[in-house]
PDB file of N, CA and C in Angstrom:
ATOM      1  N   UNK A   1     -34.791  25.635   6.170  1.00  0.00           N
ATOM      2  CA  UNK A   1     -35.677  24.701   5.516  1.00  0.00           C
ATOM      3  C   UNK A   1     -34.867  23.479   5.112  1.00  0.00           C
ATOM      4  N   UNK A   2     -35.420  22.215   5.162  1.00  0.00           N
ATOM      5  CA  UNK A   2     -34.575  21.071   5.072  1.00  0.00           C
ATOM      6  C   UNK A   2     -34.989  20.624   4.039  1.00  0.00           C
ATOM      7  N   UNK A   3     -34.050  19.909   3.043  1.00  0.00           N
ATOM      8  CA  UNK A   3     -34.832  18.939   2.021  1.00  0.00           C
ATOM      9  C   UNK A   3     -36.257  18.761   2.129  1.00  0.00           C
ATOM     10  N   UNK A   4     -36.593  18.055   2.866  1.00  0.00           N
ATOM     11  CA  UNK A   4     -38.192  17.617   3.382  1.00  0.00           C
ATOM     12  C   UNK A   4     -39.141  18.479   3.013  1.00  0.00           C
ATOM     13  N   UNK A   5     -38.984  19.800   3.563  1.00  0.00           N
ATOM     14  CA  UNK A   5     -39.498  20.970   3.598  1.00  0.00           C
ATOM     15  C   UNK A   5     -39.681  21.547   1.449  1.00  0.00           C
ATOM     16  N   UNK A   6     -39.161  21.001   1.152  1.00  0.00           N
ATOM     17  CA  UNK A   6     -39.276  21.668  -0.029  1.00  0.00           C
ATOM     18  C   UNK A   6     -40.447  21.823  -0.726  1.00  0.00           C
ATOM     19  N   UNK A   7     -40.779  22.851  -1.590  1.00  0.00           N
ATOM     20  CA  UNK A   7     -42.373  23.080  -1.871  1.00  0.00           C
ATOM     21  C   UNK A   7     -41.996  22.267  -3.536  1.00  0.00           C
ATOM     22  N   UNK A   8     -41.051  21.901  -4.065  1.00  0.00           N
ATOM     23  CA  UNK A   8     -40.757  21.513  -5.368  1.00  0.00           C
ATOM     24  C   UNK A   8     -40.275  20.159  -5.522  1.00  0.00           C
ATOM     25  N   UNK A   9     -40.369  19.792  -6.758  1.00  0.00           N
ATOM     26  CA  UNK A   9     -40.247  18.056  -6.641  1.00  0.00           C
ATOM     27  C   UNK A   9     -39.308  18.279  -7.824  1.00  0.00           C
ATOM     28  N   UNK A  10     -38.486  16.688  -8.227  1.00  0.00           N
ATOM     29  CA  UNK A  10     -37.518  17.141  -9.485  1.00  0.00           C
ATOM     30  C   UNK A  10     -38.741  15.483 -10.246  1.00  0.00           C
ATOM     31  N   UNK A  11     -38.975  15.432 -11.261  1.00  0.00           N
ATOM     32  CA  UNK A  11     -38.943  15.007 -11.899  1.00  0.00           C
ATOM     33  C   UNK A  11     -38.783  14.449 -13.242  1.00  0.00           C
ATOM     34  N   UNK A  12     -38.229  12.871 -13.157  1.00  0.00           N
ATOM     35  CA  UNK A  12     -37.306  12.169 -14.224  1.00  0.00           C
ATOM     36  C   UNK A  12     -38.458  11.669 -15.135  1.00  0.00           C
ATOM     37  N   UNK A  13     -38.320  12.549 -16.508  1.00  0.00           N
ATOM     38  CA  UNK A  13     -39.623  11.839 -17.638  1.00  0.00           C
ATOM     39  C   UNK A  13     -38.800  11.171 -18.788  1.00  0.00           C
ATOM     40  N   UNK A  14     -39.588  10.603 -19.702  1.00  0.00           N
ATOM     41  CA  UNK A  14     -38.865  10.208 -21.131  1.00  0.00           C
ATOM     42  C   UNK A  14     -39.825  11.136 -22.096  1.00  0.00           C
ATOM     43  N   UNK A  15     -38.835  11.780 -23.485  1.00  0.00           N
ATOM     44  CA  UNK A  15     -39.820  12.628 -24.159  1.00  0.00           C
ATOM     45  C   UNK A  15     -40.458  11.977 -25.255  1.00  0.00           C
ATOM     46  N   UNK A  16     -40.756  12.798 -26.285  1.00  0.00           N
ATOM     47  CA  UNK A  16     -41.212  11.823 -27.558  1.00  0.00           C
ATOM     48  C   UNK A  16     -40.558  11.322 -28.333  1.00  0.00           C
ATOM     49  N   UNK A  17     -39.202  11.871 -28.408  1.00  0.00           N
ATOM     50  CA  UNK A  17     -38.205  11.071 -28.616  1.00  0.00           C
ATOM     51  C   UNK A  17     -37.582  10.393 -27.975  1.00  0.00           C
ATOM     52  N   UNK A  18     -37.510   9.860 -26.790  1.00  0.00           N
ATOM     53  CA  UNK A  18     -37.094   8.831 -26.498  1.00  0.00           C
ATOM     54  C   UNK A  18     -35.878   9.430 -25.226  1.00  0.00           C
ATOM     55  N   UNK A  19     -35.430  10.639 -25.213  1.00  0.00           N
ATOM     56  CA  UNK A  19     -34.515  10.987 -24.678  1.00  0.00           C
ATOM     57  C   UNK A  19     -34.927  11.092 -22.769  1.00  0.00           C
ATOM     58  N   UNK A  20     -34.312  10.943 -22.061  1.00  0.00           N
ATOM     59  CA  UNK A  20     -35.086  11.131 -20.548  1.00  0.00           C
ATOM     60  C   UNK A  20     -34.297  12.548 -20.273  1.00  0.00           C
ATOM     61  N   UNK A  21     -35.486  13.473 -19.240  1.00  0.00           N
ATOM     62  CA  UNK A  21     -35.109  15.064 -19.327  1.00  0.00           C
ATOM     63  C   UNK A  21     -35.779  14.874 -18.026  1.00  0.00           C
ATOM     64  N   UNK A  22     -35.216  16.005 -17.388  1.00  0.00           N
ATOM     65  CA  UNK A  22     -35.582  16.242 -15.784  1.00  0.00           C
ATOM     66  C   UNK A  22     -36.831  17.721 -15.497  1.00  0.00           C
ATOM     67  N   UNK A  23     -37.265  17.788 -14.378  1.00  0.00           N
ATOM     68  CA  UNK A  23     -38.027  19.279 -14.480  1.00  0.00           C
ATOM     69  C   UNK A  23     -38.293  19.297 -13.107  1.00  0.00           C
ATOM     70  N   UNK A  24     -38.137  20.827 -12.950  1.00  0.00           N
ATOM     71  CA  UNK A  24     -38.443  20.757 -11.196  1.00  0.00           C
ATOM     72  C   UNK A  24     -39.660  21.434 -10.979  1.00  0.00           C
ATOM     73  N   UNK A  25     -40.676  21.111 -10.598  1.00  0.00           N
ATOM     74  CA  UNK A  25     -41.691  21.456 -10.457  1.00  0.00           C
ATOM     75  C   UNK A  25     -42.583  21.494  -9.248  1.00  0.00           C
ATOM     76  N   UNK A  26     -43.491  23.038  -8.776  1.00  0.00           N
ATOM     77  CA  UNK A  26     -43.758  23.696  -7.556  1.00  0.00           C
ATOM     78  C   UNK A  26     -44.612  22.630  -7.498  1.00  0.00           C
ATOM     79  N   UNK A  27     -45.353  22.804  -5.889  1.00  0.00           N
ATOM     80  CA  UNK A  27     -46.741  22.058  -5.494  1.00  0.00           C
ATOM     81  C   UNK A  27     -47.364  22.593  -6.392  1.00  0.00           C
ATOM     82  N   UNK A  28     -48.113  23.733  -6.543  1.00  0.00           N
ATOM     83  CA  UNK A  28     -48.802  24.655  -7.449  1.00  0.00           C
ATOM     84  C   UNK A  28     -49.022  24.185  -8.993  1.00  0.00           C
ATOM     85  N   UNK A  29     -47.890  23.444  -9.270  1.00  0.00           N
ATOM     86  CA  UNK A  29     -47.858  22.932 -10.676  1.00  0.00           C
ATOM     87  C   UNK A  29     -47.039  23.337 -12.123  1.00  0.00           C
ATOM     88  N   UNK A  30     -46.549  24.562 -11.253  1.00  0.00           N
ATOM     89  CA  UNK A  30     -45.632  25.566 -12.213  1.00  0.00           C
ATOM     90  C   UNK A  30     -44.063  24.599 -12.242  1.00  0.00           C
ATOM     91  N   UNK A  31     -44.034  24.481 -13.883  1.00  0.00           N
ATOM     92  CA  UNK A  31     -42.374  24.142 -13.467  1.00  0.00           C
ATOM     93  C   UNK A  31     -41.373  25.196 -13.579  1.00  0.00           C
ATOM     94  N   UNK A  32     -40.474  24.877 -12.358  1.00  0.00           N
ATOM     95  CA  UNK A  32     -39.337  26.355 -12.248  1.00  0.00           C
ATOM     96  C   UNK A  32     -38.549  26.424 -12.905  1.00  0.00           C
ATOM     97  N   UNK A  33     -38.146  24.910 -13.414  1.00  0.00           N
ATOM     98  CA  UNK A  33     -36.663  24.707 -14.097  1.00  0.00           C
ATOM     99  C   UNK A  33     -36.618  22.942 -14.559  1.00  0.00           C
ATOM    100  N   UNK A  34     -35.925  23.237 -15.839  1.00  0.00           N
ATOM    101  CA  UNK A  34     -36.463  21.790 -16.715  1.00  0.00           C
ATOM    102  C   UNK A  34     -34.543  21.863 -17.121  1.00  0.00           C
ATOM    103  N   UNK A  35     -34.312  20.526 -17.430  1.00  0.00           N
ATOM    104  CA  UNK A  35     -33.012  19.831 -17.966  1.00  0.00           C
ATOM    105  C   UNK A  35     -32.842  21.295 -19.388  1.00  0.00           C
ATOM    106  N   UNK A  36     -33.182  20.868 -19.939  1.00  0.00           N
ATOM    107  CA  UNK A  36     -33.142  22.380 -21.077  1.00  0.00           C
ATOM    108  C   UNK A  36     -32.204  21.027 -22.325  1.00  0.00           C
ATOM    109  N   UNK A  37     -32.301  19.610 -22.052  1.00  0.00           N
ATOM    110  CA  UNK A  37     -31.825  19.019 -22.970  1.00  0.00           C
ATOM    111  C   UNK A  37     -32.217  17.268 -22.598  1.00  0.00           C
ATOM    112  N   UNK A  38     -32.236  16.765 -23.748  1.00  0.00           N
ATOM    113  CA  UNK A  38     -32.492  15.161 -22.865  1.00  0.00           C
ATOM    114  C   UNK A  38     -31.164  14.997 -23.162  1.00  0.00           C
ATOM    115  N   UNK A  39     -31.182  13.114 -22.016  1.00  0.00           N
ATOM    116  CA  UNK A  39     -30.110  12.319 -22.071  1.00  0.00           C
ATOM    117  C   UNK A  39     -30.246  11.542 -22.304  1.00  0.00           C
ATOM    118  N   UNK A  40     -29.507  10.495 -22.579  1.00  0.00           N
ATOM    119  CA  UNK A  40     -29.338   9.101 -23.152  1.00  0.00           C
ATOM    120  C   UNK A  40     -30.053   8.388 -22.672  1.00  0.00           C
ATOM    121  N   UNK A  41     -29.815   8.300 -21.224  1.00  0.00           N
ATOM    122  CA  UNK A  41     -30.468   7.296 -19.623  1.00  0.00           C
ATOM    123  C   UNK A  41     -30.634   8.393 -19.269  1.00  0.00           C
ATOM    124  N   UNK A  42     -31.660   7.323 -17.830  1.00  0.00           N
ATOM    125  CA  UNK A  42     -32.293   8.013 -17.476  1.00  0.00           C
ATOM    126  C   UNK A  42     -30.811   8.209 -15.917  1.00  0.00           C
ATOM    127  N   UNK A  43     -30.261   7.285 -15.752  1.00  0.00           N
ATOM    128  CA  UNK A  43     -29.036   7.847 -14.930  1.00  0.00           C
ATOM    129  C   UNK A  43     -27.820   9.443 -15.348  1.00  0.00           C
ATOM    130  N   UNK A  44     -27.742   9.361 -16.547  1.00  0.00           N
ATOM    131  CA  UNK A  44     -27.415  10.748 -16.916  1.00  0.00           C
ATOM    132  C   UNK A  44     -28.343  11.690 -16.676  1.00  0.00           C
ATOM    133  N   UNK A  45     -29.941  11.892 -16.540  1.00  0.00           N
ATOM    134  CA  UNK A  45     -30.776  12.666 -16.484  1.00  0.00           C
ATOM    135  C   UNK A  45     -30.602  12.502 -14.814  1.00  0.00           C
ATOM    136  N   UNK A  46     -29.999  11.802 -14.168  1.00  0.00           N
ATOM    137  CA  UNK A  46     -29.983  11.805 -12.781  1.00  0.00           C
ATOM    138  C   UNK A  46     -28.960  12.665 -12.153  1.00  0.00           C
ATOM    139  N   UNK A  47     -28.022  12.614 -13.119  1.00  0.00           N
ATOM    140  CA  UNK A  47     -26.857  13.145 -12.592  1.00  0.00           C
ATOM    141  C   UNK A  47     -26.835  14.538 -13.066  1.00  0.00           C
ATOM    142  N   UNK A  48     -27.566  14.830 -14.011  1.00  0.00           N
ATOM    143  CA  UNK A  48     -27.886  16.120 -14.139  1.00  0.00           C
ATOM    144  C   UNK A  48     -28.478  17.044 -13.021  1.00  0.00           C
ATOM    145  N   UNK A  49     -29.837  16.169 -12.390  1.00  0.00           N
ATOM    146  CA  UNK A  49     -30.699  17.101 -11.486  1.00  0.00           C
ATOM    147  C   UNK A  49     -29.453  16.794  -9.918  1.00  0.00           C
ATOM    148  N   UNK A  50     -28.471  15.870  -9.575  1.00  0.00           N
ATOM    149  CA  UNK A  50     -27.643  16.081  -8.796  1.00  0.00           C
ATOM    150  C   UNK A  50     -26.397  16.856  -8.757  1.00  0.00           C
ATOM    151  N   UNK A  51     -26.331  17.603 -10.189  1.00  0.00           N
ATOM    152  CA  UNK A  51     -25.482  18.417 -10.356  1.00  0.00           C
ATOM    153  C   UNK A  51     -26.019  19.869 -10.066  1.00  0.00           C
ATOM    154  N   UNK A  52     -27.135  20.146 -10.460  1.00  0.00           N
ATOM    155  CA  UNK A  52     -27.864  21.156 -10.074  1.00  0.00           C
ATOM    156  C   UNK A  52     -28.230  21.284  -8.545  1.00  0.00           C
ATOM    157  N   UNK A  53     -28.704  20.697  -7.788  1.00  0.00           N
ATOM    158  CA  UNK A  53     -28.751  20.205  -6.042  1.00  0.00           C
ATOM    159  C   UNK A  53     -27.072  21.002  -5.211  1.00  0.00           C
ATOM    160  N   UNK A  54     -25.968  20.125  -6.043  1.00  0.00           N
ATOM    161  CA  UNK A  54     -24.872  20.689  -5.910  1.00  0.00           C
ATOM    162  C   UNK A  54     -24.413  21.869  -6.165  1.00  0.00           C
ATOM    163  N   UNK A  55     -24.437  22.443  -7.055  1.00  0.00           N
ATOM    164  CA  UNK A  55     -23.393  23.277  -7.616  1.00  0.00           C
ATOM    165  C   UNK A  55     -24.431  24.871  -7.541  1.00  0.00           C
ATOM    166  N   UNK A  56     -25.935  24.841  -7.000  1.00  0.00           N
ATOM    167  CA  UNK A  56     -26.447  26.137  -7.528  1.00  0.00           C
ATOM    168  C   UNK A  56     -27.668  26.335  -5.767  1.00  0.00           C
ATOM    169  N   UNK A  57     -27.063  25.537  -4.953  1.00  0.00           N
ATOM    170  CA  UNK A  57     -27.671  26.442  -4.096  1.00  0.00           C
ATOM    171  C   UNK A  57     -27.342  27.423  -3.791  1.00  0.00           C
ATOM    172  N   UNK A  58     -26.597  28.037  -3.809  1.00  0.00           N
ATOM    173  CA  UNK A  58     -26.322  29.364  -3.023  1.00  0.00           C
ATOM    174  C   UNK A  58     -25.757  30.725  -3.858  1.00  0.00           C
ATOM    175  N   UNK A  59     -26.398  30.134  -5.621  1.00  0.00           N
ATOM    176  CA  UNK A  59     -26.207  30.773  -6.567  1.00  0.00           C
ATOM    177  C   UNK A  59     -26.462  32.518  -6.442  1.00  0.00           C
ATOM    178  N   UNK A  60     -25.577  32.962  -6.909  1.00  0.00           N
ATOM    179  CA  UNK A  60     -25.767  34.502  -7.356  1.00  0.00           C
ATOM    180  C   UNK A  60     -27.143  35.242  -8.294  1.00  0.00           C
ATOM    181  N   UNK A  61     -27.738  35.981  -7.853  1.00  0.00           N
ATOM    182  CA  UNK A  61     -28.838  36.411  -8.905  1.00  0.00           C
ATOM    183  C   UNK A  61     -28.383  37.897  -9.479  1.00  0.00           C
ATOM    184  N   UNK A  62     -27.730  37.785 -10.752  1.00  0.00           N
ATOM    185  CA  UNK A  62     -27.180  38.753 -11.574  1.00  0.00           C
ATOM    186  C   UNK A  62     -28.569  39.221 -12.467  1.00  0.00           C
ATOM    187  N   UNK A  63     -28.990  40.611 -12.187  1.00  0.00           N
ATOM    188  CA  UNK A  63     -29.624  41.334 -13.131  1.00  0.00           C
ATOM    189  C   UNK A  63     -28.689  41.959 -14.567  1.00  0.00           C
ATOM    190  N   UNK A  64     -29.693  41.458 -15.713  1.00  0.00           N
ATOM    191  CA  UNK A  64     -28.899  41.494 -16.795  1.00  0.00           C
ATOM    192  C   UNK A  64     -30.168  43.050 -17.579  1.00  0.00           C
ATOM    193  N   UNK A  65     -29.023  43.815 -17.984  1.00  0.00           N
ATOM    194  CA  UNK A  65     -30.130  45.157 -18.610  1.00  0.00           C
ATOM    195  C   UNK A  65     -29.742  45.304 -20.192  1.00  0.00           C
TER     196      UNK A  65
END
């Protein structure tokens, strides 16, 4: 599956405070995964969702009991 192909979108919001926070969210409408913090700019909130792109495709799924 290529970029293109993806069923999820990342999007860059500003909150009510003012901070900009990222969220990745299905066609469906469900979001999978959100910044879990705002940033200053909205370029730090960028480099966040390109750090995630990077560093967690091919992530491990550890069951925790």
């Amino acid at each position: 599956m290529s970029e293109n192909d993806s069923k999820a979108t990342f999007e860059l919001y500003v909150d009510r405070e003012g901070n900009h926070r990222w969220r990745l969210v299905h066609d469906n409408g469900n979001v999978i995964a959100d910044s879990g913090e705002g940033y200053a700019s909205r370029q730090k909130a960028r480099q966040g969702i390109d750090s995630v792109r990077r560093n967690a495709p091919g992530a491990a799924v550890e069951t925790l009991e």
